[in-house]
C-alpha atoms as a PDB file:
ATOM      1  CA  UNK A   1      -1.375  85.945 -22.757  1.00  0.00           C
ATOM      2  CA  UNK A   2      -4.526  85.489 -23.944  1.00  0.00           C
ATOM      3  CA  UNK A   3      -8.014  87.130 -23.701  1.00  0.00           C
ATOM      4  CA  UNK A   4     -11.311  87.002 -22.090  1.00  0.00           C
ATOM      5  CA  UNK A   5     -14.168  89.232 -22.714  1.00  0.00           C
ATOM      6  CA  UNK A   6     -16.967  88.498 -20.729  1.00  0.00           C
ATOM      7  CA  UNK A   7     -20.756  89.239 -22.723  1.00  0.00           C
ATOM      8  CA  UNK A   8     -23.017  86.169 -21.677  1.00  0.00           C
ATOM      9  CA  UNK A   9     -25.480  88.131 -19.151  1.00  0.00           C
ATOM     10  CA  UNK A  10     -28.661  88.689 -19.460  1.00  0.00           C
ATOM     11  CA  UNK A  11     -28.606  92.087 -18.649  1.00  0.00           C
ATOM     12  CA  UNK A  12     -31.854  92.434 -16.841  1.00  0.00           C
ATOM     13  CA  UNK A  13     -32.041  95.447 -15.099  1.00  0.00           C
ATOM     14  CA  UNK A  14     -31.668  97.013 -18.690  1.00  0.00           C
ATOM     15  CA  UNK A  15     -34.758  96.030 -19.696  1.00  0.00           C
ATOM     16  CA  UNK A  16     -36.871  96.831 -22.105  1.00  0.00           C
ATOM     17  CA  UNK A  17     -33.568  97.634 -23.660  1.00  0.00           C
ATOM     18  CA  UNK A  18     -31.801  94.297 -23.320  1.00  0.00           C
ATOM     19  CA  UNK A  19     -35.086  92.212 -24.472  1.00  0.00           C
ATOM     20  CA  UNK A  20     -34.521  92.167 -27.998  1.00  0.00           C
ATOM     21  CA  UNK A  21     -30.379  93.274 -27.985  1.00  0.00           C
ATOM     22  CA  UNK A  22     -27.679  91.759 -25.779  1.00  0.00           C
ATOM     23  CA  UNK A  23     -25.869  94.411 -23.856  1.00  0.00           C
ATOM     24  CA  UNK A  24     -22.687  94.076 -25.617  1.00  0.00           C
ATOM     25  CA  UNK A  25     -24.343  94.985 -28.093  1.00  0.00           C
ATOM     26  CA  UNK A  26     -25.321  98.490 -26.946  1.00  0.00           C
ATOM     27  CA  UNK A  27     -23.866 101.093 -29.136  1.00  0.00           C
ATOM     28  CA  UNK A  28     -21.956 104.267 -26.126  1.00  0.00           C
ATOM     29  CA  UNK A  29     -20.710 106.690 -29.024  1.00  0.00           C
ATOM     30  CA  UNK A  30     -19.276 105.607 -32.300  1.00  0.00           C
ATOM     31  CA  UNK A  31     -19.170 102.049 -30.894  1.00  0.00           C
ATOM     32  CA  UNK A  32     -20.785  99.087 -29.079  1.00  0.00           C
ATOM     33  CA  UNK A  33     -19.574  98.029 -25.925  1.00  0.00           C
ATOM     34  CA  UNK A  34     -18.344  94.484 -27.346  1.00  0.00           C
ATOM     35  CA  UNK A  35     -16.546  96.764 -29.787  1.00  0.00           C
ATOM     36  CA  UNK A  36     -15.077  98.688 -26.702  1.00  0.00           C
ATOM     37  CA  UNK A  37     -13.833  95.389 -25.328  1.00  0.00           C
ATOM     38  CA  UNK A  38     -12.137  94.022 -28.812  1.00  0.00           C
ATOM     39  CA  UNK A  39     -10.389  97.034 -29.082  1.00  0.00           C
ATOM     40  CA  UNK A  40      -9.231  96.748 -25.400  1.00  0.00           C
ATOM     41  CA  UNK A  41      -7.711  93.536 -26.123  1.00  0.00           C
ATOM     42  CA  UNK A  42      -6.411  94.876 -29.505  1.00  0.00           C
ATOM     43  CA  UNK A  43      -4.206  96.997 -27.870  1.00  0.00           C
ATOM     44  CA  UNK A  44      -2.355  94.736 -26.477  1.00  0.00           C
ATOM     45  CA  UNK A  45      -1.584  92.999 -29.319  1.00  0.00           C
ATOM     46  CA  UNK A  46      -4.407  90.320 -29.133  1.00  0.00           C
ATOM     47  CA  UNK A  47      -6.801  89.555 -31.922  1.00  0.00           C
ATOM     48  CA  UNK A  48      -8.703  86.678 -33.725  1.00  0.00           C
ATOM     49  CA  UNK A  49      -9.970  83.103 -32.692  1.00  0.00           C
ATOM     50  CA  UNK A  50      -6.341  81.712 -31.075  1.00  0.00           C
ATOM     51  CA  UNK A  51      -6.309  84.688 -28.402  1.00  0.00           C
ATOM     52  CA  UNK A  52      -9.714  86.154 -27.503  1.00  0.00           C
ATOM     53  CA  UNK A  53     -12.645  84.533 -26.691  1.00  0.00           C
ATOM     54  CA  UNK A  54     -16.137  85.713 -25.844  1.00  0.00           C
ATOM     55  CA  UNK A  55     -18.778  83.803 -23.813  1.00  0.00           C
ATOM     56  CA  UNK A  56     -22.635  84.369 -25.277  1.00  0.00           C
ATOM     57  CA  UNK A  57     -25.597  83.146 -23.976  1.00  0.00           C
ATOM     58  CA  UNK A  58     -28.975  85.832 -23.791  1.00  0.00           C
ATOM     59  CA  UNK A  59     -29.455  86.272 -27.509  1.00  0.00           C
ATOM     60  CA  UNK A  60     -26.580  84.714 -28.402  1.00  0.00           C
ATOM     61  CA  UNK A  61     -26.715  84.241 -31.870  1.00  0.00           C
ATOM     62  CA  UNK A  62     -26.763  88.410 -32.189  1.00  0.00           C
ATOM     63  CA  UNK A  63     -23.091  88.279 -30.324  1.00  0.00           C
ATOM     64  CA  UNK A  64     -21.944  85.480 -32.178  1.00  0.00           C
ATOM     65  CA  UNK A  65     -22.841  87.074 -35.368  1.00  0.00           C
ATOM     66  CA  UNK A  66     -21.253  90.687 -34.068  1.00  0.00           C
ATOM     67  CA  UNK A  67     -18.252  88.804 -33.627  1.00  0.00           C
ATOM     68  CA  UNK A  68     -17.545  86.640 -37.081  1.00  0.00           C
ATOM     69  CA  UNK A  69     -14.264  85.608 -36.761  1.00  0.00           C
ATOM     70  CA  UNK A  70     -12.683  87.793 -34.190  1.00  0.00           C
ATOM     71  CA  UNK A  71     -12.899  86.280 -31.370  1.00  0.00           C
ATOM     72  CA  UNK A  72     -13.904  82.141 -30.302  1.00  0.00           C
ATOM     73  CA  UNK A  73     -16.936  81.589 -28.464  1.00  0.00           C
ATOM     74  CA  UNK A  74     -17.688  80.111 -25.812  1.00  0.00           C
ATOM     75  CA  UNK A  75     -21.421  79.092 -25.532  1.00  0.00           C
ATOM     76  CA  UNK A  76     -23.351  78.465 -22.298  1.00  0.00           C
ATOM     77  CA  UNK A  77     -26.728  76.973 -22.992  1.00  0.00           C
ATOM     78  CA  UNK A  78     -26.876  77.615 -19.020  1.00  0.00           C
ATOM     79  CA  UNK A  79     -25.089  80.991 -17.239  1.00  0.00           C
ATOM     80  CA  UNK A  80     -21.890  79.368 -15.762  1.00  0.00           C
ATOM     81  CA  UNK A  81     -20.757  82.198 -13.618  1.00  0.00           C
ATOM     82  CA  UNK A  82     -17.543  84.330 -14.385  1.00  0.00           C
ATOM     83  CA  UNK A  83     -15.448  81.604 -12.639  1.00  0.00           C
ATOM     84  CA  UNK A  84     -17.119  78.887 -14.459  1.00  0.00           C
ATOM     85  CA  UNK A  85     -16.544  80.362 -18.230  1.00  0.00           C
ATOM     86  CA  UNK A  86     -12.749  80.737 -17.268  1.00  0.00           C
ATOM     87  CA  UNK A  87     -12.497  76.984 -15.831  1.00  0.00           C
ATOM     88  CA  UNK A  88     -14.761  76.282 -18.874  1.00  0.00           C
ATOM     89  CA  UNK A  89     -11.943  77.305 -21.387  1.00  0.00           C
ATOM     90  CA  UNK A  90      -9.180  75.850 -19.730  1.00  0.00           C
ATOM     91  CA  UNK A  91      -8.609  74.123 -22.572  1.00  0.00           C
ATOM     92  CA  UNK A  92      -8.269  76.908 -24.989  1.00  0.00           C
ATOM     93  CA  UNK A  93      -6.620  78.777 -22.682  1.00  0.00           C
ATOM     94  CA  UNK A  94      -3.989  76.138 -22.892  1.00  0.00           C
ATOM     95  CA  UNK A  95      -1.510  77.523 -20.218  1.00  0.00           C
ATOM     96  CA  UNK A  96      -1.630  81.155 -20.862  1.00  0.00           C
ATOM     97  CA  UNK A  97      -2.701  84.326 -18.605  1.00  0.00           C
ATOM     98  CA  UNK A  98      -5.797  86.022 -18.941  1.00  0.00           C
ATOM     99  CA  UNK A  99      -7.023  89.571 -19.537  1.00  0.00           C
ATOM    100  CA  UNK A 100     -10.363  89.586 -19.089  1.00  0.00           C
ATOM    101  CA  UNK A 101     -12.713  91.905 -19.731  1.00  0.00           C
ATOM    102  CA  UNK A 102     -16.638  92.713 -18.458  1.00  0.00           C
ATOM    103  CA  UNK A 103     -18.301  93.529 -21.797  1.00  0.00           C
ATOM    104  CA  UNK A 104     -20.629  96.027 -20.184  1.00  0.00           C
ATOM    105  CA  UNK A 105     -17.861  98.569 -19.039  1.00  0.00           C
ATOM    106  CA  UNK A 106     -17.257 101.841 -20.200  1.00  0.00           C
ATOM    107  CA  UNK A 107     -13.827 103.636 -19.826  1.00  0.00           C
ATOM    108  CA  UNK A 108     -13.216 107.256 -20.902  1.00  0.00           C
ATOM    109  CA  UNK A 109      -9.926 106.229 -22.123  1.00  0.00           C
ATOM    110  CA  UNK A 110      -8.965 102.812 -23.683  1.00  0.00           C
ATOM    111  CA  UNK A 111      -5.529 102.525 -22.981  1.00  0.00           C
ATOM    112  CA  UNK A 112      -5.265  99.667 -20.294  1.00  0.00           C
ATOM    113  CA  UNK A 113      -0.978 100.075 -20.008  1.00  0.00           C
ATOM    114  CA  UNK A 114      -1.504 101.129 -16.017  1.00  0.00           C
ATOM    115  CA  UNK A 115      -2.747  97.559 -15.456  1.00  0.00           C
ATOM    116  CA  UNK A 116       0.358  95.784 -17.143  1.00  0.00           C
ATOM    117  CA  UNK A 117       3.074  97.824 -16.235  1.00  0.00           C
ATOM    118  CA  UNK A 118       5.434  96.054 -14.571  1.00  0.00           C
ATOM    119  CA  UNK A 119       3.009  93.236 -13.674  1.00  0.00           C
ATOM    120  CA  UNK A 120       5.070  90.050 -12.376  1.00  0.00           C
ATOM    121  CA  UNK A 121       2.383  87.514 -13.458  1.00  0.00           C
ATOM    122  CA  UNK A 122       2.912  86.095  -9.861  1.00  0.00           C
ATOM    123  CA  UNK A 123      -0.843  87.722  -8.652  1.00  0.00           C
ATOM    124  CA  UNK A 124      -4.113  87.968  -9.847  1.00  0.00           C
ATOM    125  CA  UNK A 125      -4.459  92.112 -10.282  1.00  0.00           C
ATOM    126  CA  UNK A 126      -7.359  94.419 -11.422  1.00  0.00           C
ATOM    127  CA  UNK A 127      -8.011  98.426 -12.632  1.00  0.00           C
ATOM    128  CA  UNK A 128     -10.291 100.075 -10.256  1.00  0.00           C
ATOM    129  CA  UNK A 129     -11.525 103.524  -9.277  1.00  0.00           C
ATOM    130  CA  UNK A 130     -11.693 105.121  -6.243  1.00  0.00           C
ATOM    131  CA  UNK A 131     -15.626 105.086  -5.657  1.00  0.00           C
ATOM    132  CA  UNK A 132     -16.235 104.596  -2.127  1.00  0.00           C
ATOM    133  CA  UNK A 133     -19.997 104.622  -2.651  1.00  0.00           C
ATOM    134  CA  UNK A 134     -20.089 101.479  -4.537  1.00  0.00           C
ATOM    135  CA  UNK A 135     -16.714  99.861  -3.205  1.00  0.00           C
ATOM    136  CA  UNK A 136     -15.830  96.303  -3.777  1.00  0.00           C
ATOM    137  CA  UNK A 137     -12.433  96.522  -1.558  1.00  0.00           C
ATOM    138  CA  UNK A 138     -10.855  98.218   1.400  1.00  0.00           C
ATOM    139  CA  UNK A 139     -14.230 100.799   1.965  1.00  0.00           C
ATOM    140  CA  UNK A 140     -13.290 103.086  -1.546  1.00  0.00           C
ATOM    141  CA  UNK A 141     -11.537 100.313  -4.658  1.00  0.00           C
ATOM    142  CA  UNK A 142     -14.558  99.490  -6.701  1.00  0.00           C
ATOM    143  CA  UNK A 143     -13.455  96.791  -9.390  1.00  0.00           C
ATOM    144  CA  UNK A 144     -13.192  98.737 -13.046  1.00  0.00           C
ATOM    145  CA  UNK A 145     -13.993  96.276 -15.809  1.00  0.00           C
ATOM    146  CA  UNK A 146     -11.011  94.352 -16.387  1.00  0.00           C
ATOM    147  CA  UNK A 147      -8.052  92.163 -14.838  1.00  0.00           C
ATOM    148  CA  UNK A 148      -5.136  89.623 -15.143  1.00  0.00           C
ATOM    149  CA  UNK A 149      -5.479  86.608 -13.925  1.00  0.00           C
ATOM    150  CA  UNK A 150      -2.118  84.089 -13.821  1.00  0.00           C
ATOM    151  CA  UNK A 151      -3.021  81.116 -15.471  1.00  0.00           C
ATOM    152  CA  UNK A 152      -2.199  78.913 -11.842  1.00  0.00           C
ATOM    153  CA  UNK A 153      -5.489  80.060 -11.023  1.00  0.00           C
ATOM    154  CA  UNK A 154      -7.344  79.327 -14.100  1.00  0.00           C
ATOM    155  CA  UNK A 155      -6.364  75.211 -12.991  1.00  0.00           C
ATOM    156  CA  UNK A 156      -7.147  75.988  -9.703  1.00  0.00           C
ATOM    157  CA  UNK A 157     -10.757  76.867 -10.496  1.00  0.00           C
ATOM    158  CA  UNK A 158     -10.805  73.712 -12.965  1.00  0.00           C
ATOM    159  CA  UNK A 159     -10.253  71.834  -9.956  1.00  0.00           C
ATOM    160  CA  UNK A 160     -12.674  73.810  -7.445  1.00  0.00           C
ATOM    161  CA  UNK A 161     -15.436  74.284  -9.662  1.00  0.00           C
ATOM    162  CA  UNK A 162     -17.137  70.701  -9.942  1.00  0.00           C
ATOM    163  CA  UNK A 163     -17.460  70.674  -6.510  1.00  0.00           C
ATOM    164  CA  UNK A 164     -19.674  73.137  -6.203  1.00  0.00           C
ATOM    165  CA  UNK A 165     -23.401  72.319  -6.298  1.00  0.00           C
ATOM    166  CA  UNK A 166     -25.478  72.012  -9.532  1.00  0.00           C
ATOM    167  CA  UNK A 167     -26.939  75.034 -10.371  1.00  0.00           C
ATOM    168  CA  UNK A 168     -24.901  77.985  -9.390  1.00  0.00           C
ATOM    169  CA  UNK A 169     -23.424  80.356 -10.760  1.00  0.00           C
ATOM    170  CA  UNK A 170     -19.648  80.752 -10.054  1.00  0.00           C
ATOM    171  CA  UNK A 171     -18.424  84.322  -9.804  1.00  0.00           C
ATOM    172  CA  UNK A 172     -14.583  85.362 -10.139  1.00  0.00           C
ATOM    173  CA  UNK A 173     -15.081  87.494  -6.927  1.00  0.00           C
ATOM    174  CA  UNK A 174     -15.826  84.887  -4.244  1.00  0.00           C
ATOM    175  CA  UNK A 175     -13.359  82.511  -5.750  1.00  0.00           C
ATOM    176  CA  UNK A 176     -10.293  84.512  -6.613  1.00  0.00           C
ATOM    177  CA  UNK A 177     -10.980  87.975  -5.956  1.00  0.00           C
ATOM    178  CA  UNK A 178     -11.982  87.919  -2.517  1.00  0.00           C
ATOM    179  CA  UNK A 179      -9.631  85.011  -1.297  1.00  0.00           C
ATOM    180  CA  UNK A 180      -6.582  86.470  -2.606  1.00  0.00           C
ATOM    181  CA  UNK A 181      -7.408  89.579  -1.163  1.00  0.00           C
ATOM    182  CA  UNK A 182      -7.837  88.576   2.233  1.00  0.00           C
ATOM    183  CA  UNK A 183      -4.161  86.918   1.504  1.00  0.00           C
ATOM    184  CA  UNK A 184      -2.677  90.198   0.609  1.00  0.00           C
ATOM    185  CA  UNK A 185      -2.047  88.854  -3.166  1.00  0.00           C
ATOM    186  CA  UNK A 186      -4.590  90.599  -4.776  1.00  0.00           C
ATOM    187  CA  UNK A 187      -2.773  93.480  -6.870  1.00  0.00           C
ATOM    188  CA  UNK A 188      -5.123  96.917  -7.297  1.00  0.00           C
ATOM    189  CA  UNK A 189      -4.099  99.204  -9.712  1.00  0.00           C
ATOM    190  CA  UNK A 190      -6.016 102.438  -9.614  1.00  0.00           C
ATOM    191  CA  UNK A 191      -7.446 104.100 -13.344  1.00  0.00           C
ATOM    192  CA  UNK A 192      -7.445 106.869 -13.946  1.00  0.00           C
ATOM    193  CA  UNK A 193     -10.062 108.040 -16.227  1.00  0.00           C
ATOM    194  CA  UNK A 194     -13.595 107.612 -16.187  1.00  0.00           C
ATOM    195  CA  UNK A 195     -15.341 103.920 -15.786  1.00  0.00           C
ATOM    196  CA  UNK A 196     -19.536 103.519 -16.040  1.00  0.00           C
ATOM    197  CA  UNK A 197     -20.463  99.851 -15.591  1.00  0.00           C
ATOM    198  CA  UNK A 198     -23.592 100.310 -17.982  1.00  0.00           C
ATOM    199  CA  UNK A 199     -25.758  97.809 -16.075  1.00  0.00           C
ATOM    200  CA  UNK A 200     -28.644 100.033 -15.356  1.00  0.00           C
ATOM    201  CA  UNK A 201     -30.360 102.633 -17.580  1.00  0.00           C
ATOM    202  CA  UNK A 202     -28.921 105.767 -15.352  1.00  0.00           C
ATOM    203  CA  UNK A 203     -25.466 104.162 -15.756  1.00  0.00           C
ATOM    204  CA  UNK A 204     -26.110 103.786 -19.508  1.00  0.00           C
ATOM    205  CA  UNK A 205     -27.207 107.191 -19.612  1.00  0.00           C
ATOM    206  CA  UNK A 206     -23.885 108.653 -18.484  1.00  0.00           C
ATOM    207  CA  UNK A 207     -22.138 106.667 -20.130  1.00  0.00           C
ATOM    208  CA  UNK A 208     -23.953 107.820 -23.276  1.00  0.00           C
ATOM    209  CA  UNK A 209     -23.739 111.343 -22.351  1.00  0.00           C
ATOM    210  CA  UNK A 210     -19.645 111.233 -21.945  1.00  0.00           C
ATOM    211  CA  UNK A 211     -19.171 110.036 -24.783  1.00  0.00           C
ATOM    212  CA  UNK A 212     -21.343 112.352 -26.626  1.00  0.00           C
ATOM    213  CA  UNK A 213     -18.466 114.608 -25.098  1.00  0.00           C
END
């Protein structure tokens, strides 16, 4: 297995706060969020350039920096969609699963283990929350930040993705997500802490306030 953590957007509805600092880059506590994610992957036994990468491209140079040699990066001088950066390092990837990780989520507790345990590698499978307001599947699952994706699909997308039209921007949810889902192979598995996607300022807030906790 191998790592993902995903920290190319542009984060704008976090602006002002995202015009000068990338949103990884956002310190929730003791730590930034792109910290949050390298420990994530840390704990499961993956560090440095051979198993986690990390996509920049809105002030990318602060990320790459951040990261030294922790993790390889993956630059995209245009956003290539979540879909897109995995197809994109196919190559690095080199046959492996993925965890990856959205660089702008917040989890009350860092242990991932309910997402591997006992985890076949047959089906793509992500953490979520019970959050019916803002539900991504079956009317309450709302997608929590981080998944495993078998690396069948990774070559899958390789071969999908240039057919697409120039210009757009990929995402893992209409091309795996979503599909596999409506197949019955999607695997949830629910969290059971806390999980703040800090993409807007309120979000931020409470994510701040937790972990001031």
């Amino acid at each position: 297995m191998c790592a993902v953590i995903l920290a190319a957007g542009e984060g704008k509805r976090l602006r002002p706060l995202t015009d000068r600092q990338p949103k990884p880059l956002l310190w929730v506590g003791d730590q930034t969020l792109l910290d949050r994610a390298l420990a994530n992957a840390a704990a499961l036994g993956l560090n440095g350039a051979q198993q986690v990468a990390v996509n920049v491209h809105h002030l990318a140079e602060q990320i790459v920096s951040a990261v030294g040699s922790r993790a390889h990066i993956l630059r995209e001088p245009r956003l290539l969609g979540t879909a897109g950066t995995v197809a994109a390092l196919a190559e690095w990837v080199d046959g492996r699963d993925l965890a990856i990780f959205n660089a702008d989520a917040y989890r009350s507790d860092g242990s991932i283990a309910p997402l591997l345990a006992g985890w076949s590698g047959a089906h793509p499978r992500l953490l979520v929350i019970d959050d019916p307001a803002r539900a991504d599947f079956d009317g309450h699952w709302r997608f929590a930040g981080v998944s495993l994706l078998p690396n069948r699909y990774v070559v899958e997308l390789v071969r999908a993705l240039p057919r697409l039209s120039e210009g757009t921007t990929p995402g893992l949810y209409e091309h795996v997500w979503r599909p596999t889902h409506e197949r019955g192979e999607l695997e949830l598995v629910p969290y059971p802490g806390i999980f703040i996607d800090c993409g807007t300022p309120a979000d931020y807030a409470a994510a701040q306030c937790h972990a001031a906790q």
